[in-house]
PDB file of N, CA and C in Angstrom:
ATOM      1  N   UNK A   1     -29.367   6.813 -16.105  1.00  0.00           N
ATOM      2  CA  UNK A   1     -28.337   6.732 -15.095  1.00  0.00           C
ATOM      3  C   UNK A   1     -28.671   7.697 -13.956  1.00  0.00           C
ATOM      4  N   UNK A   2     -28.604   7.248 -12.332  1.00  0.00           N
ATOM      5  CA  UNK A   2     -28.712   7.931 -11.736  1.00  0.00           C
ATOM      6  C   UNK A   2     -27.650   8.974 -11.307  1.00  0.00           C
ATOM      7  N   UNK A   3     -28.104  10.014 -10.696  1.00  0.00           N
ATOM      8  CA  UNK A   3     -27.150  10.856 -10.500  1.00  0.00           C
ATOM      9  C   UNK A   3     -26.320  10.324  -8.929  1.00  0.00           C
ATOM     10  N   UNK A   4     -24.906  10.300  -8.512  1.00  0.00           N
ATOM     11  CA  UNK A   4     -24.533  10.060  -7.770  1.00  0.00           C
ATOM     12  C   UNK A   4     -23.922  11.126  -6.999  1.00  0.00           C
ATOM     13  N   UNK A   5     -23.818  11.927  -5.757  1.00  0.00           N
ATOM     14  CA  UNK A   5     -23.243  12.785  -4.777  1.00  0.00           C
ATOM     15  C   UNK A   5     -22.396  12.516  -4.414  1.00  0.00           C
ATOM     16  N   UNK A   6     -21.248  13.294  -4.027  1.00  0.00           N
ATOM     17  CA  UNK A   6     -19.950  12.667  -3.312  1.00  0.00           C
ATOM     18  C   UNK A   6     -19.211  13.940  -2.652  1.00  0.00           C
ATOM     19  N   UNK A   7     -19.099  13.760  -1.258  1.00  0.00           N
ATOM     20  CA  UNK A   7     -18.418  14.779  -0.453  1.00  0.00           C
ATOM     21  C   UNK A   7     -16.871  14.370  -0.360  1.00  0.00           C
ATOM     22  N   UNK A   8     -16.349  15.452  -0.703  1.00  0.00           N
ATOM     23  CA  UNK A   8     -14.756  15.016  -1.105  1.00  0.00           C
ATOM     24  C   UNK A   8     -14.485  15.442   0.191  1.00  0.00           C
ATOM     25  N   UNK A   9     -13.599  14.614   0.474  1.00  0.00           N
ATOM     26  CA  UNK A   9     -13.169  14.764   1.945  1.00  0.00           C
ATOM     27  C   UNK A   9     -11.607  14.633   2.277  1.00  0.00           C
ATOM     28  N   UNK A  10     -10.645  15.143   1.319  1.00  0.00           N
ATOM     29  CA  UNK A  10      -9.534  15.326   1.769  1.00  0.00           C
ATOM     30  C   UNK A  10      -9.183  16.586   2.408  1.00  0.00           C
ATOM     31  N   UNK A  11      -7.637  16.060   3.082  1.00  0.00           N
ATOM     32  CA  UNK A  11      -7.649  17.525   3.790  1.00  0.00           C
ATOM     33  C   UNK A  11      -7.803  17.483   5.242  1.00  0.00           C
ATOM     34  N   UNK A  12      -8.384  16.642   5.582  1.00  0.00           N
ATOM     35  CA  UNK A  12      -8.566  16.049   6.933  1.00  0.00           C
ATOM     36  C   UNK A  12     -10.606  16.834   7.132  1.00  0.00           C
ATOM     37  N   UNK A  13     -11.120  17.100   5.683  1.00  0.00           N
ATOM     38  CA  UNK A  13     -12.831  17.526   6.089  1.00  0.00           C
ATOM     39  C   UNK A  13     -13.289  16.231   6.068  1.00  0.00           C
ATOM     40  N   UNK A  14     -14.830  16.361   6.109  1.00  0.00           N
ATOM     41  CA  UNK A  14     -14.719  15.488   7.239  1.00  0.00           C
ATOM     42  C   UNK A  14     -16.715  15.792   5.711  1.00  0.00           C
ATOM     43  N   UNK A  15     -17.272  14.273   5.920  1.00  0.00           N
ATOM     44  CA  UNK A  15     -18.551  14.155   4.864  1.00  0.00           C
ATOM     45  C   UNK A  15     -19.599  15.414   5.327  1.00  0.00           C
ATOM     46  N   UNK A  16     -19.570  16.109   6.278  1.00  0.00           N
ATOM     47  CA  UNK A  16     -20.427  16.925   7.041  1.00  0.00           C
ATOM     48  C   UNK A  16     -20.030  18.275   6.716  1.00  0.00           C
ATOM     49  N   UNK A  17     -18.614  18.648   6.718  1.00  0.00           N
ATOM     50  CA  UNK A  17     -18.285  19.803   6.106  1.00  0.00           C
ATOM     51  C   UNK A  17     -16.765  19.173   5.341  1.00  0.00           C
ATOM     52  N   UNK A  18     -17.565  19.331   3.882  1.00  0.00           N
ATOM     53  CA  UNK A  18     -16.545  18.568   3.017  1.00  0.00           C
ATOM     54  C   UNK A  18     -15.586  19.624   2.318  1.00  0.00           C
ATOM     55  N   UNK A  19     -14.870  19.290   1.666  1.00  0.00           N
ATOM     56  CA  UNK A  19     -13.593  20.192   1.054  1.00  0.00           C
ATOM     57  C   UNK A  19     -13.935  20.476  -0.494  1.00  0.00           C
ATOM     58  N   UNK A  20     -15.424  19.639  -1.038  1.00  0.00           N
ATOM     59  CA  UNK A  20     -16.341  20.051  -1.925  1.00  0.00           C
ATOM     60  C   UNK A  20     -17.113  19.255  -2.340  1.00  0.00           C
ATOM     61  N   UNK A  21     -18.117  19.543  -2.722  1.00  0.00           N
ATOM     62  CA  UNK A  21     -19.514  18.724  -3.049  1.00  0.00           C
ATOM     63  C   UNK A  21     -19.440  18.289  -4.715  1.00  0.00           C
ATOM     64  N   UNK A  22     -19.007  16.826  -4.731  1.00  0.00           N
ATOM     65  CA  UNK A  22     -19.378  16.159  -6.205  1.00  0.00           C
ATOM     66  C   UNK A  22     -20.348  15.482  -6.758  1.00  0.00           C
ATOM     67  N   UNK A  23     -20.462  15.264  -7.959  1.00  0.00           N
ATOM     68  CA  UNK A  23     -21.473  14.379  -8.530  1.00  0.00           C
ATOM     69  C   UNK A  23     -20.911  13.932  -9.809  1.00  0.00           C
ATOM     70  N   UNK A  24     -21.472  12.649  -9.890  1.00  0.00           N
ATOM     71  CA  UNK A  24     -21.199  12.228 -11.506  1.00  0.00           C
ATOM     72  C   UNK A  24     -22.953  12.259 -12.254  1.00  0.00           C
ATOM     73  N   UNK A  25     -23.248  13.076 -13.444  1.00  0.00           N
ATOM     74  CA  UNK A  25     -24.122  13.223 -13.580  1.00  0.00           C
ATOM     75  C   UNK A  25     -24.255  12.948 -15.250  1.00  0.00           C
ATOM     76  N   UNK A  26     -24.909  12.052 -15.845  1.00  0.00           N
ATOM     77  CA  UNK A  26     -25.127  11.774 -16.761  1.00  0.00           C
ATOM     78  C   UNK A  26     -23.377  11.392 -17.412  1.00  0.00           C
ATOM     79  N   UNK A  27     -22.689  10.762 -16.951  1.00  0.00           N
ATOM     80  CA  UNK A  27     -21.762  10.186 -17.625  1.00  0.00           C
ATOM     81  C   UNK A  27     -19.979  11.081 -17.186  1.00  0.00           C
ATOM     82  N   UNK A  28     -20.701  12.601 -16.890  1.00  0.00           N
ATOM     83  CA  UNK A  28     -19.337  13.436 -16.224  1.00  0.00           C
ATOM     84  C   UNK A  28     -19.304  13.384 -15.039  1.00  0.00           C
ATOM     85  N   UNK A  29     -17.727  13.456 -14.409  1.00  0.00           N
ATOM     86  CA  UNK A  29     -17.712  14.259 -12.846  1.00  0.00           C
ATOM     87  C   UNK A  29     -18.035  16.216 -12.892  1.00  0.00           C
ATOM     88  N   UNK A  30     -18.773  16.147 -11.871  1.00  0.00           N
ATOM     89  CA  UNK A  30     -19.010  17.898 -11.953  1.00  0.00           C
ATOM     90  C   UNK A  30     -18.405  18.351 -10.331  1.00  0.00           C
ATOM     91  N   UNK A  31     -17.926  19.414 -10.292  1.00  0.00           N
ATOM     92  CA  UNK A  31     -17.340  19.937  -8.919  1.00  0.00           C
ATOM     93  C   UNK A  31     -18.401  21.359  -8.582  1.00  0.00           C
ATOM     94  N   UNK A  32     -19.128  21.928  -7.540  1.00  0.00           N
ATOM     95  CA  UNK A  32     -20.100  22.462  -7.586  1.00  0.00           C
ATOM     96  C   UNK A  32     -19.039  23.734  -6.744  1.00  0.00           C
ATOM     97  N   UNK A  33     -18.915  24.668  -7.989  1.00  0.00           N
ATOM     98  CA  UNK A  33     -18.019  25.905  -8.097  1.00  0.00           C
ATOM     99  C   UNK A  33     -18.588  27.045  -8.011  1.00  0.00           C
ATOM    100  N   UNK A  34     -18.486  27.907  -7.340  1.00  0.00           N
ATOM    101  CA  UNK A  34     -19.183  29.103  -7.515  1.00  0.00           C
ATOM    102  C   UNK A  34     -20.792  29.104  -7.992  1.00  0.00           C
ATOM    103  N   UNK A  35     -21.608  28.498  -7.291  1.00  0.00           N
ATOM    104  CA  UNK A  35     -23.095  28.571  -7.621  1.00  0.00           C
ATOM    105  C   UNK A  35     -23.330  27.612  -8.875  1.00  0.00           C
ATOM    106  N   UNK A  36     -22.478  26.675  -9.412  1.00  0.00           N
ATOM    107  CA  UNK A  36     -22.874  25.822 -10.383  1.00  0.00           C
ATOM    108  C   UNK A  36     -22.205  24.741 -10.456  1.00  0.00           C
ATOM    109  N   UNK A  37     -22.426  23.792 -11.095  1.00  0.00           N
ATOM    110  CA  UNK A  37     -21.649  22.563 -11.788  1.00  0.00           C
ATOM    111  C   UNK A  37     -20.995  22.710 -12.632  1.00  0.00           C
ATOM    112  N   UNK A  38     -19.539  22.301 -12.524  1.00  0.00           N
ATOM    113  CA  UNK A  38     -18.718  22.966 -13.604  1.00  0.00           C
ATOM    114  C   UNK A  38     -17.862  21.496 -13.819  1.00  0.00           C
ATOM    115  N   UNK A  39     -17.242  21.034 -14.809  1.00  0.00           N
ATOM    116  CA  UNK A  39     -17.015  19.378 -14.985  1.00  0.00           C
ATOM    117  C   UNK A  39     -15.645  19.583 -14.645  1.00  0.00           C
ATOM    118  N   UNK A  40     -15.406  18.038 -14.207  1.00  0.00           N
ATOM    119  CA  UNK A  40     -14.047  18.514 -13.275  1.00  0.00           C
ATOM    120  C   UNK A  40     -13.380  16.671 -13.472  1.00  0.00           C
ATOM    121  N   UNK A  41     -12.954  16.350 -14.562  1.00  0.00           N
ATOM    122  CA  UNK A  41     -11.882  15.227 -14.891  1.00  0.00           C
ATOM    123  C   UNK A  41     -11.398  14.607 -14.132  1.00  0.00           C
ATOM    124  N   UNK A  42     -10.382  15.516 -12.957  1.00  0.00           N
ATOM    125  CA  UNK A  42      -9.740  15.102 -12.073  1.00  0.00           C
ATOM    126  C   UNK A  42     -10.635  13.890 -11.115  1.00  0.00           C
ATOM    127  N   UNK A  43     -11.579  14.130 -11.044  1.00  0.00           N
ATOM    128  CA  UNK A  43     -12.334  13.126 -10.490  1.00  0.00           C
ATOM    129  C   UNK A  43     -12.802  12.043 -11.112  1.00  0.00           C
ATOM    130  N   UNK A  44     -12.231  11.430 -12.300  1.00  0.00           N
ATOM    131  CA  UNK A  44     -12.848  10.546 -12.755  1.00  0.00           C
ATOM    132  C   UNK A  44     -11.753   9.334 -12.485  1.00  0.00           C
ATOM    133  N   UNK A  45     -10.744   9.875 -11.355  1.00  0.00           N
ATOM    134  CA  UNK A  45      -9.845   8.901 -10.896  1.00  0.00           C
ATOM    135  C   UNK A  45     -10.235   7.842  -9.806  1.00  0.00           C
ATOM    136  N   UNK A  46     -11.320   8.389  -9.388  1.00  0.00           N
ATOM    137  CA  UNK A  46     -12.470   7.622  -8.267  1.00  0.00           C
ATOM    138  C   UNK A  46     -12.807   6.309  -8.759  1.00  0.00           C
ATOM    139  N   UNK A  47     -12.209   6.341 -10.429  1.00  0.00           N
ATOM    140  CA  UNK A  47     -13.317   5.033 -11.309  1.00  0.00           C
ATOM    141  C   UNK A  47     -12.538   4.192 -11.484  1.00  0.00           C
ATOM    142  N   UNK A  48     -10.837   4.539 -11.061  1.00  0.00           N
ATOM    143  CA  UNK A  48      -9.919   3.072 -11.167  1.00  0.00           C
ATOM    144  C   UNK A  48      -9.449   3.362  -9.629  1.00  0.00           C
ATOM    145  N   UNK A  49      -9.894   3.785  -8.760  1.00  0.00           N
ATOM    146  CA  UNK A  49      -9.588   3.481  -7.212  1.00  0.00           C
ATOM    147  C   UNK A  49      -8.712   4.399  -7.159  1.00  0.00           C
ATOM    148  N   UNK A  50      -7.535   5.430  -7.701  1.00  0.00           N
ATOM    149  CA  UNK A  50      -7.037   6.359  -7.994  1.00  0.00           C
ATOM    150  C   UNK A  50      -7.297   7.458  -6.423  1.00  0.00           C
ATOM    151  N   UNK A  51      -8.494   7.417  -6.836  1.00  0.00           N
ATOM    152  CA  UNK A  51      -9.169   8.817  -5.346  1.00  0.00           C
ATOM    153  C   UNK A  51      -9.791   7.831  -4.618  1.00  0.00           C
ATOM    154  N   UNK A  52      -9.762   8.573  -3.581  1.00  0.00           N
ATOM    155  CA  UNK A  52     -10.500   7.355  -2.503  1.00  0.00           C
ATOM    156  C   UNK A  52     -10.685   8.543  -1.475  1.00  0.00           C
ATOM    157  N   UNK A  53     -10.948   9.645  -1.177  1.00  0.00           N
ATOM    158  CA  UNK A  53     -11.213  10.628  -0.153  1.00  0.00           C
ATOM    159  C   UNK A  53     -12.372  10.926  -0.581  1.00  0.00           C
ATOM    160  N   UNK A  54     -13.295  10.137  -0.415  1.00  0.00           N
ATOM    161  CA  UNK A  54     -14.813  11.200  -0.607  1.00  0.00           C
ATOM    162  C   UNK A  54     -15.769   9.985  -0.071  1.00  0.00           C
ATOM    163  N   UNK A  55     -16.900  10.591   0.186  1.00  0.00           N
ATOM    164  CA  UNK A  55     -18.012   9.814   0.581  1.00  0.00           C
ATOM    165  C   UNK A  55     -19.120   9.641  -0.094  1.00  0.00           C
ATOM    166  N   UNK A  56     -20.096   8.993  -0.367  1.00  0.00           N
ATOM    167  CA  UNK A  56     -21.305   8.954  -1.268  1.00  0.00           C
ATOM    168  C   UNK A  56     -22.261   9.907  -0.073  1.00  0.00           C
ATOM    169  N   UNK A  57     -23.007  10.471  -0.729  1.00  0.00           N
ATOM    170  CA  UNK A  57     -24.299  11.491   0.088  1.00  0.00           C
ATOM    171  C   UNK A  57     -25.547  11.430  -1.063  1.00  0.00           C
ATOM    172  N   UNK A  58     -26.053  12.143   0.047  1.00  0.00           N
ATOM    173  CA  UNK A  58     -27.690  11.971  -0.750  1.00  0.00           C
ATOM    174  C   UNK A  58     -28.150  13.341  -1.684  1.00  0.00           C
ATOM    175  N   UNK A  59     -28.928  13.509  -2.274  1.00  0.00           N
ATOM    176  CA  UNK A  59     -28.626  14.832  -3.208  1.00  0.00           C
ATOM    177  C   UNK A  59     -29.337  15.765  -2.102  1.00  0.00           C
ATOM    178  N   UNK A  60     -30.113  15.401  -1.033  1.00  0.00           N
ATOM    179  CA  UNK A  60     -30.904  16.309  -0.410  1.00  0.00           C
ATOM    180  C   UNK A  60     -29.507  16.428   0.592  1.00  0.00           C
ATOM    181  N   UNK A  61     -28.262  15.675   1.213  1.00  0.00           N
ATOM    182  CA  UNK A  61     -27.215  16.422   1.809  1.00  0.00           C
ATOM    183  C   UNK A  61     -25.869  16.872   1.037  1.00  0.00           C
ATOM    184  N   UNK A  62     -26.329  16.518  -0.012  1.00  0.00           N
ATOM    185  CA  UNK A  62     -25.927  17.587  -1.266  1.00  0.00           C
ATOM    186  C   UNK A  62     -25.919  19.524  -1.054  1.00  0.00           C
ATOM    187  N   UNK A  63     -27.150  19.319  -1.277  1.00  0.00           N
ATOM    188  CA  UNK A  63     -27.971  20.733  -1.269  1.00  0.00           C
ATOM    189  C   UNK A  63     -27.567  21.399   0.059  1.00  0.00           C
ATOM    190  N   UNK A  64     -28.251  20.925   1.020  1.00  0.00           N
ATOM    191  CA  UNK A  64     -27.560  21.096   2.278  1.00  0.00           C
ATOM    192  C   UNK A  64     -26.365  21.975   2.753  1.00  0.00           C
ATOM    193  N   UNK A  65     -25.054  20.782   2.139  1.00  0.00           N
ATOM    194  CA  UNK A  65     -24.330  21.540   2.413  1.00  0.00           C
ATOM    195  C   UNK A  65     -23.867  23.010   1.266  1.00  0.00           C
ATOM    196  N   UNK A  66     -23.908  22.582   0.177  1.00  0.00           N
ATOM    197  CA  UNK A  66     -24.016  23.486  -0.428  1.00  0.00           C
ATOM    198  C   UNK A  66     -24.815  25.484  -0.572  1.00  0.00           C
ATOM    199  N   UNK A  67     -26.098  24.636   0.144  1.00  0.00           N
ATOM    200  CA  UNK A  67     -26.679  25.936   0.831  1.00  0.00           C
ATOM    201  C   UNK A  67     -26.130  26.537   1.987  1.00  0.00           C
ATOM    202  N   UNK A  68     -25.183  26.172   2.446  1.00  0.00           N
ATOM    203  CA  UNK A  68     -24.956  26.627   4.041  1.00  0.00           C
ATOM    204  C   UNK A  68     -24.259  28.229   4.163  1.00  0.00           C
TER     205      UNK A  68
END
């Protein structure tokens, strides 16, 4: 399974400077917390249409923003 990126974008942020950097990675949602991936449930509401504020990104504008 590939890994998928997702810039959460509620709040009025915006995919460029997001309100936090997600991924679903091997089967979990992870929320990238304090220097790591830490698994985060709340996001697995994305999978019955539930959430709908985020954008798909690439893992290299992943990193990106995460490094900033």
């Amino acid at each position: 399974m590939e890994t998928q990126y997702l810039a959460i974008t509620k709040f009025g942020t915006t995919k460029e400077a997001p309100f936090a950097v997600a991924r679903l990675h091997e089967g979990l949602f992870e929320r990238y917390v304090d220097d790591r991936w830490v698994e985060d449930i709340s996001l697995a509401d994305i999978l019955i249409g539930e959430f709908s504020d985020y954008e798909e990104i690439s893992e290299e504008e992943a990193n990106r923003i995460i490094n900033q």
